[in-house]
N, C-alpha and C. Protein backbone atom coordinates (compact mmCIF):
# COMPACT_ATOMS: atom_id res chain seq x y z
N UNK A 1 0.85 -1.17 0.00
CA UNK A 1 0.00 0.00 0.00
C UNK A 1 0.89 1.23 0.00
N UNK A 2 0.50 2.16 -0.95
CA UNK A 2 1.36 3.06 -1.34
C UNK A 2 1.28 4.59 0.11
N UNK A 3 1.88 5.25 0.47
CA UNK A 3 2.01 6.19 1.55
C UNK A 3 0.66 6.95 1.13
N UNK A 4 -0.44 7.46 2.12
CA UNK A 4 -1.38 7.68 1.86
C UNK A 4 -2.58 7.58 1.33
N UNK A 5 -2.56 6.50 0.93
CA UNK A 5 -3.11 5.45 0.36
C UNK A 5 -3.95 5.56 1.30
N UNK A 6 -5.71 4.97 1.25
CA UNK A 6 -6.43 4.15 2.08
C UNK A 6 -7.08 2.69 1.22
N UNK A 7 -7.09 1.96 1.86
CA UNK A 7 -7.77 0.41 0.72
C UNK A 7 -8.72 0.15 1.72
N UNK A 8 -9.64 -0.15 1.08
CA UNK A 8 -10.78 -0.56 2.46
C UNK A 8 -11.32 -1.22 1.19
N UNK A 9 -11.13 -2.91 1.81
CA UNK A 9 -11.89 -4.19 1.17
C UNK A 9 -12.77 -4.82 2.03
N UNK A 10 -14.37 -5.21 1.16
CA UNK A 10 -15.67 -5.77 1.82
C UNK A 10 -15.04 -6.96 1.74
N UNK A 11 -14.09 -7.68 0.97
CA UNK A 11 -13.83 -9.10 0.78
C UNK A 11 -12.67 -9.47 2.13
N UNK A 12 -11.94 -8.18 2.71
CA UNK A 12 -10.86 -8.94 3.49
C UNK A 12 -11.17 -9.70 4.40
N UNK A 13 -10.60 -10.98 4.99
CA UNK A 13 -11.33 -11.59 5.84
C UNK A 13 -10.67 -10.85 7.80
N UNK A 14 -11.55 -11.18 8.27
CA UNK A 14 -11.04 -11.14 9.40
C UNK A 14 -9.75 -11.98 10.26
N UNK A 15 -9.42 -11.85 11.25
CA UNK A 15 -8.25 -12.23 11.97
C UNK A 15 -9.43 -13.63 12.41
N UNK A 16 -8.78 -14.37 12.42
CA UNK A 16 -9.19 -15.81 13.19
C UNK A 16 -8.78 -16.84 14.69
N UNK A 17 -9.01 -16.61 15.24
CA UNK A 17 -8.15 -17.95 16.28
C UNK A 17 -8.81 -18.44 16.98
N UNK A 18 -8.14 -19.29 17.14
CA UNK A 18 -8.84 -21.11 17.61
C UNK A 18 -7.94 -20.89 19.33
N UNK A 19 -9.00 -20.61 20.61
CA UNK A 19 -8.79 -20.87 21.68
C UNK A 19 -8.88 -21.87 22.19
N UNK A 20 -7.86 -22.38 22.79
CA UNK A 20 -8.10 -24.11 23.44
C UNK A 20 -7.26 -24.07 24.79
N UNK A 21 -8.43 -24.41 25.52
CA UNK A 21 -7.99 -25.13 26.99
C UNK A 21 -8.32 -26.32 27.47
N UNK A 22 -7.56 -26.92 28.55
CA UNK A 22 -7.77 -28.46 28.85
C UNK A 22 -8.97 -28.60 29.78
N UNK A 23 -9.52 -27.61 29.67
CA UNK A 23 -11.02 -27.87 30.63
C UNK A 23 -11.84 -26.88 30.06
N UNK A 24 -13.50 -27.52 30.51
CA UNK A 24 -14.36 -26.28 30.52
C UNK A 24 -14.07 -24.75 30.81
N UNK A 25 -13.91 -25.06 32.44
CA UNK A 25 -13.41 -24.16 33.26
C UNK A 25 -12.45 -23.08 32.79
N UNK A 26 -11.33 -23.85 31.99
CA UNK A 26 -10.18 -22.71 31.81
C UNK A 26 -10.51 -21.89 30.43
N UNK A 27 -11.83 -22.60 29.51
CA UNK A 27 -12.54 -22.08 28.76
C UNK A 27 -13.00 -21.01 28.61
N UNK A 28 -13.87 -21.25 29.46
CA UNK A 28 -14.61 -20.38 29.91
C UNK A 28 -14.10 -18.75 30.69
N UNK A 29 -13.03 -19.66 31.53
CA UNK A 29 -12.31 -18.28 32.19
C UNK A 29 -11.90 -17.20 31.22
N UNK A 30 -11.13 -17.73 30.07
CA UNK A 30 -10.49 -17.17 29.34
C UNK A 30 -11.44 -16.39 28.36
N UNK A 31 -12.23 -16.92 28.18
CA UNK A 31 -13.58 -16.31 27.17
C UNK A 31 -14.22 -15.19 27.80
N UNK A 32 -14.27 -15.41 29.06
CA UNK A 32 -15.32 -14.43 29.84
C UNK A 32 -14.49 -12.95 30.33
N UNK A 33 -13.01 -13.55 29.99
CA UNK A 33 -12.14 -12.41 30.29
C UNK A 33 -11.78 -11.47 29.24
N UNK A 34 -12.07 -12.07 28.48
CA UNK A 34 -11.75 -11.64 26.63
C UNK A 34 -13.43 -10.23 26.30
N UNK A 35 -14.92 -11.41 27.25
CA UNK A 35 -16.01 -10.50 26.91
C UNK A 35 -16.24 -9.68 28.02
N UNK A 36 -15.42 -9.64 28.96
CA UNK A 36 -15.91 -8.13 30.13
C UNK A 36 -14.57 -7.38 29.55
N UNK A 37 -13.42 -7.63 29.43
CA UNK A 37 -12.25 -6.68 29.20
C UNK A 37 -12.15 -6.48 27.92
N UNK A 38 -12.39 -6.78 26.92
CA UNK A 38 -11.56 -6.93 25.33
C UNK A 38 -10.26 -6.65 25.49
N UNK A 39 -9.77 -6.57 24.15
CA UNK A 39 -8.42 -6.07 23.95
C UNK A 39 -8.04 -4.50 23.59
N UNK A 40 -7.31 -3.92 23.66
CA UNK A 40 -6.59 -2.75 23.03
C UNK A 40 -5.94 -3.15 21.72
N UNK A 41 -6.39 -2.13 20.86
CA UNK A 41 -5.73 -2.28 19.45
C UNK A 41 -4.81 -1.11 19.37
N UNK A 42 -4.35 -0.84 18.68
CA UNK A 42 -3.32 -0.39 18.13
C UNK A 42 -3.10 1.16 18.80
N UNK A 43 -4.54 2.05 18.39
CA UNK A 43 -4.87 3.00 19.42
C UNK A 43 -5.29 3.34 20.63
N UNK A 44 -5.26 1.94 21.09
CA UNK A 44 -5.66 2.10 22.66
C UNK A 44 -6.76 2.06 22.96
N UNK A 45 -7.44 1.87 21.58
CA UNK A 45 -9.10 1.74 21.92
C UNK A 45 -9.38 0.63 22.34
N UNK A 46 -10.43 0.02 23.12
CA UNK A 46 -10.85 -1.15 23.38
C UNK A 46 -11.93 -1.77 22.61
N UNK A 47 -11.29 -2.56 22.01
CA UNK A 47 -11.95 -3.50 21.14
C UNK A 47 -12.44 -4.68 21.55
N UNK A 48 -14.01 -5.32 21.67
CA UNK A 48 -14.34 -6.56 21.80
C UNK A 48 -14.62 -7.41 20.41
N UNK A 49 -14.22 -8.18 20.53
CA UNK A 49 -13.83 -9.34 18.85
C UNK A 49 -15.32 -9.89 19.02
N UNK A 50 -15.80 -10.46 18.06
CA UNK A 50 -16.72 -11.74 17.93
C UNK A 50 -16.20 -12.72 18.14
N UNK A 51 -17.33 -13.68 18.93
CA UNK A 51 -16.68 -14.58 19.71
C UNK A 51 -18.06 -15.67 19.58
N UNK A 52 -17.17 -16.76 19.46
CA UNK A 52 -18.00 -17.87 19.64
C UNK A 52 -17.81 -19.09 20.49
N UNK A 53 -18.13 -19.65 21.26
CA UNK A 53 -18.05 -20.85 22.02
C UNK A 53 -18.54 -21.93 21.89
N UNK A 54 -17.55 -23.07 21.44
CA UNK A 54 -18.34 -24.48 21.10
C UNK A 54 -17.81 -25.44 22.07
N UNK A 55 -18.83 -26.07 22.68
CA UNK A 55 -18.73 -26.85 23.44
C UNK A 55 -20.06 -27.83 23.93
N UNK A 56 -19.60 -28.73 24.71
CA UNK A 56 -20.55 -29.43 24.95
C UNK A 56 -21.89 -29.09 25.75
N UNK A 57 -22.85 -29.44 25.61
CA UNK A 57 -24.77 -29.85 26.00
C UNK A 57 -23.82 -29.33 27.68
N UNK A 58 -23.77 -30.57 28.31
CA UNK A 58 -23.42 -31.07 29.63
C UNK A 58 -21.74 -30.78 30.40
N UNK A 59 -21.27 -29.44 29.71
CA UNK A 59 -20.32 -28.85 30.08
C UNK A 59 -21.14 -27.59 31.41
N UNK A 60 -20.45 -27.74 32.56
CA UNK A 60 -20.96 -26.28 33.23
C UNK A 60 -20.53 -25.34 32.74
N UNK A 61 -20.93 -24.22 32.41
CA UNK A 61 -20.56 -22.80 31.61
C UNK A 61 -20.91 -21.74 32.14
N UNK A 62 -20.12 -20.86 32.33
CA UNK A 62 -20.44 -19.68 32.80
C UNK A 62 -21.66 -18.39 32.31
N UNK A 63 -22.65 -18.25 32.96
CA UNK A 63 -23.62 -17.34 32.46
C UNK A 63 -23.24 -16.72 31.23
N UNK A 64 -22.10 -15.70 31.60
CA UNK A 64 -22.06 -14.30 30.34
C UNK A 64 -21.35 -15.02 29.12
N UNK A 65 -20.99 -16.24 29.15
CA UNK A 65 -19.97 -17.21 28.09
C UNK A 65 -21.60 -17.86 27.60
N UNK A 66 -22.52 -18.01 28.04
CA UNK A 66 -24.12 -18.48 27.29
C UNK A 66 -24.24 -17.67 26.42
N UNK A 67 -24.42 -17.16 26.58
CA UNK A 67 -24.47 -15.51 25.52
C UNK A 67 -24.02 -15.85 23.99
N UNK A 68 -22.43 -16.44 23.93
CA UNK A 68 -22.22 -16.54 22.87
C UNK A 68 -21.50 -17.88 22.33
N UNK A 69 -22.19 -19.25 23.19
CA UNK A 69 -22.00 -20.34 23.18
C UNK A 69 -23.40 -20.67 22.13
N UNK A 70 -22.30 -21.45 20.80
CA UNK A 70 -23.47 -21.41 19.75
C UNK A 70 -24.29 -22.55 19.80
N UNK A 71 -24.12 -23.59 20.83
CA UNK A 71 -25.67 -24.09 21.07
C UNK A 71 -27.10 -22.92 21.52
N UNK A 72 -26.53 -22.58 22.56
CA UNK A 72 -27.74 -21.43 22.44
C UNK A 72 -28.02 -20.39 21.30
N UNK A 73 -26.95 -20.04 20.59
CA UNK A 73 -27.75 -19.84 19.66
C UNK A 73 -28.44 -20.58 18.41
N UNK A 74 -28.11 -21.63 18.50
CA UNK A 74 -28.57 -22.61 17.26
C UNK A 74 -30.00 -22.77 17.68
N UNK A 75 -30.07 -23.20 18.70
CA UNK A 75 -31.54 -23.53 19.72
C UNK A 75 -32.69 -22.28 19.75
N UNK A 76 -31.91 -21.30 19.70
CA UNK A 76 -33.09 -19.83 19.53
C UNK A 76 -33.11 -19.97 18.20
N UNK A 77 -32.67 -19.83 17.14
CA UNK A 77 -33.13 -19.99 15.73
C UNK A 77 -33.66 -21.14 15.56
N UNK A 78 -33.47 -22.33 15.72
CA UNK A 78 -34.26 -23.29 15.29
C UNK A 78 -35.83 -23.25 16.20
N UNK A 79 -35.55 -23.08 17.15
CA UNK A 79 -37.00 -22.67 18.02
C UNK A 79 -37.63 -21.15 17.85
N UNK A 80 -37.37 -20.62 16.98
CA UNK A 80 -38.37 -19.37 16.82
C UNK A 80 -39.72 -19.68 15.91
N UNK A 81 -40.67 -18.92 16.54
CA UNK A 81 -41.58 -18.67 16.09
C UNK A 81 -41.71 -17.66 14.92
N UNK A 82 -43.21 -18.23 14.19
CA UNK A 82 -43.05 -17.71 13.05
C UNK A 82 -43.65 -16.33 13.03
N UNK A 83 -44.30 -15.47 13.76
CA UNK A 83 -44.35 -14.37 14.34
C UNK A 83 -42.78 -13.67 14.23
N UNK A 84 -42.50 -14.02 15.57
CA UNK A 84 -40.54 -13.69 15.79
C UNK A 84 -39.40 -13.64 14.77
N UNK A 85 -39.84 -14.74 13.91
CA UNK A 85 -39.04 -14.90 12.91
C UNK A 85 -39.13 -13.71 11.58
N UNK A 86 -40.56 -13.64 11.36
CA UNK A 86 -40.97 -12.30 10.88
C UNK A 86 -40.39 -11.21 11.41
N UNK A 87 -40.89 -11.26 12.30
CA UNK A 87 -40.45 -9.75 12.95
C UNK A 87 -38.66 -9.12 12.91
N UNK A 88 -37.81 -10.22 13.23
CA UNK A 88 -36.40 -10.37 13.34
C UNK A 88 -35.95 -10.52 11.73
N UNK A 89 -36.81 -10.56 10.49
CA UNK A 89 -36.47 -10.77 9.42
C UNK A 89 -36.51 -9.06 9.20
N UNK A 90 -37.87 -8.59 9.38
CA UNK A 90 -37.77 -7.44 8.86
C UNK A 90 -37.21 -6.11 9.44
N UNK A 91 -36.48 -6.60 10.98
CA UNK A 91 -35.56 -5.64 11.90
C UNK A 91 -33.79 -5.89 10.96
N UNK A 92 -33.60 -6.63 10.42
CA UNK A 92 -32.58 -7.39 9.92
C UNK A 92 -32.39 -6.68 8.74
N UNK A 93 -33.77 -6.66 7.98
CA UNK A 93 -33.99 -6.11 6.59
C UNK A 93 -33.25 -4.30 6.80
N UNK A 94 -34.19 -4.18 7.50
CA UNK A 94 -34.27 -2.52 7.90
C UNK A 94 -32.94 -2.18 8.15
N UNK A 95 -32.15 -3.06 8.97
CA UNK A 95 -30.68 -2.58 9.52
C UNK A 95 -30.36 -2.44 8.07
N UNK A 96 -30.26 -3.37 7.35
CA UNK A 96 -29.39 -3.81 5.73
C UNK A 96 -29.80 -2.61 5.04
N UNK A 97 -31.21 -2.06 4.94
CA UNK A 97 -31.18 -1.23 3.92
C UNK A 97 -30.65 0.21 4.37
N UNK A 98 -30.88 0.48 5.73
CA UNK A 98 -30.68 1.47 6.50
C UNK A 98 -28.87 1.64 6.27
N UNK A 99 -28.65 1.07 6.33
CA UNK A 99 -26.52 0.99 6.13
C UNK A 99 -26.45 1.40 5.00
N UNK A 100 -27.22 0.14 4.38
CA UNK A 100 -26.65 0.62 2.91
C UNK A 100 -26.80 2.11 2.16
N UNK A 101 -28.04 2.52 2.45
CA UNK A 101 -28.79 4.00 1.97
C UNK A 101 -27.70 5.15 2.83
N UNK A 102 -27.44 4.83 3.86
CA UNK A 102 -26.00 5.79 4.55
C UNK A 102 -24.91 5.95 3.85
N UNK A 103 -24.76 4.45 3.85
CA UNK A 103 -22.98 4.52 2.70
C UNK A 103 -23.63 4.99 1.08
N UNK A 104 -24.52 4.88 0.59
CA UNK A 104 -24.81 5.87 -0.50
C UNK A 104 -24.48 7.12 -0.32
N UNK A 105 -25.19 7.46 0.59
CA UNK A 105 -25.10 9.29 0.86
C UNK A 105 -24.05 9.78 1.39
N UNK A 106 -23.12 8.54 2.03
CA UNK A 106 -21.68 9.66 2.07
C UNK A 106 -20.79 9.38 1.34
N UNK A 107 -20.88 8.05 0.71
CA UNK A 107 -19.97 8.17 -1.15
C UNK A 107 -20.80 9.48 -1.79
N UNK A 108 -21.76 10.19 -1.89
CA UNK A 108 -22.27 11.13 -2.58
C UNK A 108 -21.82 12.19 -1.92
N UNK A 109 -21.32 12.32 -0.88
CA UNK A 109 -20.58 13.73 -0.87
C UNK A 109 -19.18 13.53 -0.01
N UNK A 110 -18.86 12.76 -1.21
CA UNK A 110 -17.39 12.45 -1.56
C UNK A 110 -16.57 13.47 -1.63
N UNK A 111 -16.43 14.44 -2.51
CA UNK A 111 -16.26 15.68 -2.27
C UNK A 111 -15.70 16.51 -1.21
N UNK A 112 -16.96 16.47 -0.79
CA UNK A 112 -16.94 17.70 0.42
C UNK A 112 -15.91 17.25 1.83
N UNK A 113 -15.69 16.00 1.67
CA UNK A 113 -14.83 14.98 2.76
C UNK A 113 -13.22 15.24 1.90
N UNK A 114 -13.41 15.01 0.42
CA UNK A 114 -12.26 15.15 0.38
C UNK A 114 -11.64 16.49 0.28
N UNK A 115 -12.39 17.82 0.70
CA UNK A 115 -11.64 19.24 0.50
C UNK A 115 -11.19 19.30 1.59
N UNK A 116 -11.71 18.49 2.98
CA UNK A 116 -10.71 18.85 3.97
C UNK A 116 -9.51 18.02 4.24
N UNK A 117 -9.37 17.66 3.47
CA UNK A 117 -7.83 16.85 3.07
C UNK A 117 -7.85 15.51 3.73
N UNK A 118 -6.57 14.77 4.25
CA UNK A 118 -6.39 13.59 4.48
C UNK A 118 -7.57 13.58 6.04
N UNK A 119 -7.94 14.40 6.58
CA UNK A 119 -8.44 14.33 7.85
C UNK A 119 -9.73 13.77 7.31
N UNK A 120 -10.43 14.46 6.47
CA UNK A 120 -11.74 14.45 5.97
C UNK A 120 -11.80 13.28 5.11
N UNK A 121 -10.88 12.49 4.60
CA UNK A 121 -10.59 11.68 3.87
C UNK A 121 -10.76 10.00 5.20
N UNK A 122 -10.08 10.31 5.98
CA UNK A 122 -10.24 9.16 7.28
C UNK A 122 -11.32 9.31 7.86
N UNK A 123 -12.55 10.92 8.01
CA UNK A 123 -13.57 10.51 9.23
C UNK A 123 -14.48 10.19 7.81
N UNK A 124 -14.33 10.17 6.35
CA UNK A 124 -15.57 8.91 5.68
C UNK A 124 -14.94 7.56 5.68
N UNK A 125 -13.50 7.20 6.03
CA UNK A 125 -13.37 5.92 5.90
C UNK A 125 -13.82 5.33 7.49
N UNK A 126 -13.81 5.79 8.37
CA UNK A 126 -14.54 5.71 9.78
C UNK A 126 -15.69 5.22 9.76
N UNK A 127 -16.44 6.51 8.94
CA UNK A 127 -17.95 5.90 9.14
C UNK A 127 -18.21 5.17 7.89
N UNK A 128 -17.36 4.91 6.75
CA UNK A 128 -17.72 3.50 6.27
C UNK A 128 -17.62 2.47 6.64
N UNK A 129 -16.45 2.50 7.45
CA UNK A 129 -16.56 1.07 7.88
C UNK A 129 -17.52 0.78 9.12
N UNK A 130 -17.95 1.41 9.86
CA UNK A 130 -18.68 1.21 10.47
C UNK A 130 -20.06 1.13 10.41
N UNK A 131 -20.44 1.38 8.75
CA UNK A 131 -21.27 1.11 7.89
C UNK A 131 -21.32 -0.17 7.29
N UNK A 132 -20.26 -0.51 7.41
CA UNK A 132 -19.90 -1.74 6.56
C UNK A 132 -20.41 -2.90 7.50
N UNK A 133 -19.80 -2.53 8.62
CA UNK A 133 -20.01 -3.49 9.60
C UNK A 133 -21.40 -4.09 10.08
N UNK A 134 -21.77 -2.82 10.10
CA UNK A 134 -23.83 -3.14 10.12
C UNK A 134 -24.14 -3.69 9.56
N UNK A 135 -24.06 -3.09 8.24
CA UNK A 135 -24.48 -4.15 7.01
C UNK A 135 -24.26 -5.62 6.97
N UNK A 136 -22.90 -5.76 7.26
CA UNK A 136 -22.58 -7.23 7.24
C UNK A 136 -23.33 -8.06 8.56
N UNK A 137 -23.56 -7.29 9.64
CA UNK A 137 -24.01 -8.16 10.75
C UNK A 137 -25.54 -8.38 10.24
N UNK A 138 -26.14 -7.16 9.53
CA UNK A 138 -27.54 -7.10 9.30
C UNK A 138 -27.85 -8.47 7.84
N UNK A 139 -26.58 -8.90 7.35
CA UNK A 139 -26.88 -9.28 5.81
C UNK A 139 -26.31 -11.00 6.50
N UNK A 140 -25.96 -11.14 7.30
CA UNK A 140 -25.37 -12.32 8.14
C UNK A 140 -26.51 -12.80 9.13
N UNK A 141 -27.25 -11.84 9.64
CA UNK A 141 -28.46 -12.10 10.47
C UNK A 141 -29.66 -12.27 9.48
N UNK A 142 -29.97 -11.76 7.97
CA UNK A 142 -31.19 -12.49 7.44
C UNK A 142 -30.01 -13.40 6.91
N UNK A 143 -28.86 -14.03 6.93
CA UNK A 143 -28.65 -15.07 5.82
C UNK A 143 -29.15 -16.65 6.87
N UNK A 144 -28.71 -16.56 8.05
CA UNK A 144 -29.10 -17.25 9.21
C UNK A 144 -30.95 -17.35 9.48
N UNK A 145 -31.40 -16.08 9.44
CA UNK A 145 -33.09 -16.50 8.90
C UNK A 145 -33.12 -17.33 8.30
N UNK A 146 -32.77 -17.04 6.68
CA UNK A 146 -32.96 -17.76 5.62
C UNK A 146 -32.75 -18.98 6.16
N UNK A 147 -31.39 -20.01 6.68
CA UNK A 147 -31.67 -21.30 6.92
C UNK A 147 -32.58 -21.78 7.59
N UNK A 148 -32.96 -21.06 8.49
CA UNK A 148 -34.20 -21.81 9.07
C UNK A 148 -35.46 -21.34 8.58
N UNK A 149 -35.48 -20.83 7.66
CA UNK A 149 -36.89 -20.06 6.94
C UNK A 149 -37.80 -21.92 6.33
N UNK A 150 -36.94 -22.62 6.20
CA UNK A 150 -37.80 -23.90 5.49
C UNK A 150 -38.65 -24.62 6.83
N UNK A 151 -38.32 -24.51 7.74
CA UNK A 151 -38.87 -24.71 9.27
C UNK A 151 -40.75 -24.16 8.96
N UNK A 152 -40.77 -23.04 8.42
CA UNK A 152 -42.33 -22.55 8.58
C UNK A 152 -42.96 -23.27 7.07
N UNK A 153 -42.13 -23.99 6.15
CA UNK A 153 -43.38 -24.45 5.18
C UNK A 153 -43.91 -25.68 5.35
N UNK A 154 -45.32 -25.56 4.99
CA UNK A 154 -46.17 -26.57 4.76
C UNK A 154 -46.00 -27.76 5.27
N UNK A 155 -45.22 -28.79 4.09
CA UNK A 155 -45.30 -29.78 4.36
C UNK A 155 -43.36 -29.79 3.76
N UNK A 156 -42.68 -29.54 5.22
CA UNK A 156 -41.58 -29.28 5.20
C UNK A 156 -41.00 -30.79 5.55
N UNK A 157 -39.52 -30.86 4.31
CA UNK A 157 -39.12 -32.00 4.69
C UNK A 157 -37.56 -31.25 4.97
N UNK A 158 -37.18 -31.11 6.72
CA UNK A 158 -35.94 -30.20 6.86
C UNK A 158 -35.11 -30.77 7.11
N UNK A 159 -33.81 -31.15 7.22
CA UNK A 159 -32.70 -31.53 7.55
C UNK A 159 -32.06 -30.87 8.56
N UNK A 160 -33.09 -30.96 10.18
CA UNK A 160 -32.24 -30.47 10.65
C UNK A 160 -31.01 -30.51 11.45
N UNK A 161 -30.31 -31.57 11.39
CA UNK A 161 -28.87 -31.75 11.21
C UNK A 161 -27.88 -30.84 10.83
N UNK A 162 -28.18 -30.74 9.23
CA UNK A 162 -27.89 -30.11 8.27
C UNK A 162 -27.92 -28.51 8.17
N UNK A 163 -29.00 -27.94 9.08
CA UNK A 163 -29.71 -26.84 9.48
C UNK A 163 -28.71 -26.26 10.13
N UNK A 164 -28.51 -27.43 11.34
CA UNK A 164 -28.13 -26.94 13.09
C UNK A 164 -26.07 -26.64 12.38
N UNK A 165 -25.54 -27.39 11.79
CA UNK A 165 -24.24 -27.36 11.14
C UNK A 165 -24.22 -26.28 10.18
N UNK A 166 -24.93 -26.10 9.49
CA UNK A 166 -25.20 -24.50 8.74
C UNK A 166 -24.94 -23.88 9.63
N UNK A 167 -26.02 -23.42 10.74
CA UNK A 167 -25.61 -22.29 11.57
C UNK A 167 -24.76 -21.94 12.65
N UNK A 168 -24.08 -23.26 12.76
CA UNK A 168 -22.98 -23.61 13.41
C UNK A 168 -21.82 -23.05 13.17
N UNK A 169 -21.60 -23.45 11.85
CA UNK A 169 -20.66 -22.91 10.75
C UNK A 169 -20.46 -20.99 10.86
N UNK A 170 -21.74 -20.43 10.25
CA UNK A 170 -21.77 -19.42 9.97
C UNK A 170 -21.64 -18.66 11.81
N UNK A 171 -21.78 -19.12 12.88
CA UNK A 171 -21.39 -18.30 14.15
C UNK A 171 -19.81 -18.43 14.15
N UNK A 172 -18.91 -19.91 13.57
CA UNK A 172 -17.50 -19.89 13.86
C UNK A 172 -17.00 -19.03 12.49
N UNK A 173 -17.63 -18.87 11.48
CA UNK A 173 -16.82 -17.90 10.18
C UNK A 173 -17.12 -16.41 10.45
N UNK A 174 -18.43 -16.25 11.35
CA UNK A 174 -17.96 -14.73 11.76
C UNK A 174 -17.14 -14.50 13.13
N UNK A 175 -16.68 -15.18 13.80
CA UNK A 175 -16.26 -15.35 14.96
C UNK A 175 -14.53 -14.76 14.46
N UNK A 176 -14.22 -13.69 15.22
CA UNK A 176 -13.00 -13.79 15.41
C UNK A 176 -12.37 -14.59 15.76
N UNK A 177 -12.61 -15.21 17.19
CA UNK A 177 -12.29 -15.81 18.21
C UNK A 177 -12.85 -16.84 18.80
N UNK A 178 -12.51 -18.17 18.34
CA UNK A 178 -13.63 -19.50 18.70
C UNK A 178 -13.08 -20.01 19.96
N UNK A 179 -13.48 -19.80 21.08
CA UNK A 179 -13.04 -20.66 22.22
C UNK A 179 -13.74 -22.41 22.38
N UNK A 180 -12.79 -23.14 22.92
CA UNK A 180 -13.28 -24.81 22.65
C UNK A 180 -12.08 -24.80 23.79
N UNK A 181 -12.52 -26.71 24.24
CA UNK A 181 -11.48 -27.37 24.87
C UNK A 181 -10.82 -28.07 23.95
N UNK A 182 -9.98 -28.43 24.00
CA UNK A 182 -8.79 -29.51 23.79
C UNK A 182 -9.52 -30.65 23.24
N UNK A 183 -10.55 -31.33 23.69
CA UNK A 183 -11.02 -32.36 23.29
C UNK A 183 -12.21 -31.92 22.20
N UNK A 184 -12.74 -31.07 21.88
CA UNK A 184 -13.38 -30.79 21.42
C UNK A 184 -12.89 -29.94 20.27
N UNK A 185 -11.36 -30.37 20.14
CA UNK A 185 -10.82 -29.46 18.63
C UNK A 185 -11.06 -30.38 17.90
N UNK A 186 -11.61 -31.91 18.19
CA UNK A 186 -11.91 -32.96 17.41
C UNK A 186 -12.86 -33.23 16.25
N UNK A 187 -13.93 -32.11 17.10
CA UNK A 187 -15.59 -32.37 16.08
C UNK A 187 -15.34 -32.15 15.02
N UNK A 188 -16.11 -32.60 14.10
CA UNK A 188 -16.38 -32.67 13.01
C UNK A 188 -16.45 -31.47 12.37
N UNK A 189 -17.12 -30.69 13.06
CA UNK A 189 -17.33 -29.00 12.67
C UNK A 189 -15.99 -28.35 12.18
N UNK A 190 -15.21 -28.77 13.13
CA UNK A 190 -13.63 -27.96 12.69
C UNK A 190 -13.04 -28.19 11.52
N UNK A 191 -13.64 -29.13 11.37
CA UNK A 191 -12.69 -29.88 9.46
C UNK A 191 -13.38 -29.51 7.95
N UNK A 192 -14.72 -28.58 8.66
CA UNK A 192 -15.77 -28.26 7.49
C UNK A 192 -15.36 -26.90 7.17
């Protein structure tokens, strides 16, 4: 990247890592310390990562580590109602179009960001990306509808196996940060 340069790619992927401890417990510790403290990045800001936790049914787990232990969330999507499911489709929708119609209007006064030079040039790459980010959580939250959208038809023949590993998947590919034990770097999930 050339000196002054800014590149801002929708395709780059995020940072990834695979947390592993030899117990629930040290799991959990470590996870729960990661979601009350985050980290400091570069500027000192405090940053909390996406985070996901896979582990077992019959593991004890710490309350605020439920939160983002993706059995519970697999279990709220596959158990929503079709009311809820509506409703969370078109809060989802709204975020998506709502981002997107923002980042229109400040690529449209492109311009006026760039007369105040490199300053004005970084506070639209700011709030794009933080445009970006919506979007993607909002376009990641109906893509997760969508799998369980076959749940409300008729005479539905669902796979939900197939369902529950879909959305399994898609909590560890947005996940910065997957916490697991040691024995559980085994599943099947990890090799997909």
């Amino acid at each position: 990247m050339g000196k002054g340069k800014l590149m801002l790619s929708p395709t780059a992927r995020k940072p990834r890592v695979l947390v592993c401890a030899p117990s629930n417990a040290a799991t959990d510790e470590l996870c729960e310390r990661i979601l009350k403290e985050g980290f400091r990045d570069l500027s000192l800001a405090i940053v909390f990562p996406d985070i996901a936790r896979i582990g077992s049914e019959d593991a004890a787990m710490a309350d605020t580590v439920k939160d983002v232990w993706t059995e519970a969330r697999i279990r709220w999507y596959m158990s929503i109602s079709l009311p809820a499911f509506k409703e969370e489709y078109a809060n989802a929708d709204a975020k998506l179009q709502h981002a997107e119609a923002n980042m229109r209007s400040l690529l449209g006064r492109l311009d006026s960001y760039a007369a105040k030079g490199m300053e004005g040039i970084m506070e639209l790459a700011g709030q794009l990306v933080e445009l970006q980010v919506a979007r993607s959580r909002a376009d990641l939250d109906l893509a997760r509808l969508n799998m369980v959208a076959p749940l409300f038809l008729p005479n539905r023949h669902v796979r939900e196996r197939q369902m529950r590993e879909e959305l399994e998947l898609s909590f560890m590919g947005a996940a910065e940060l997957v916490f697991t034990t040691l024995s559980s770097t085994g599943r099947r999930i990890f090799t997909m």
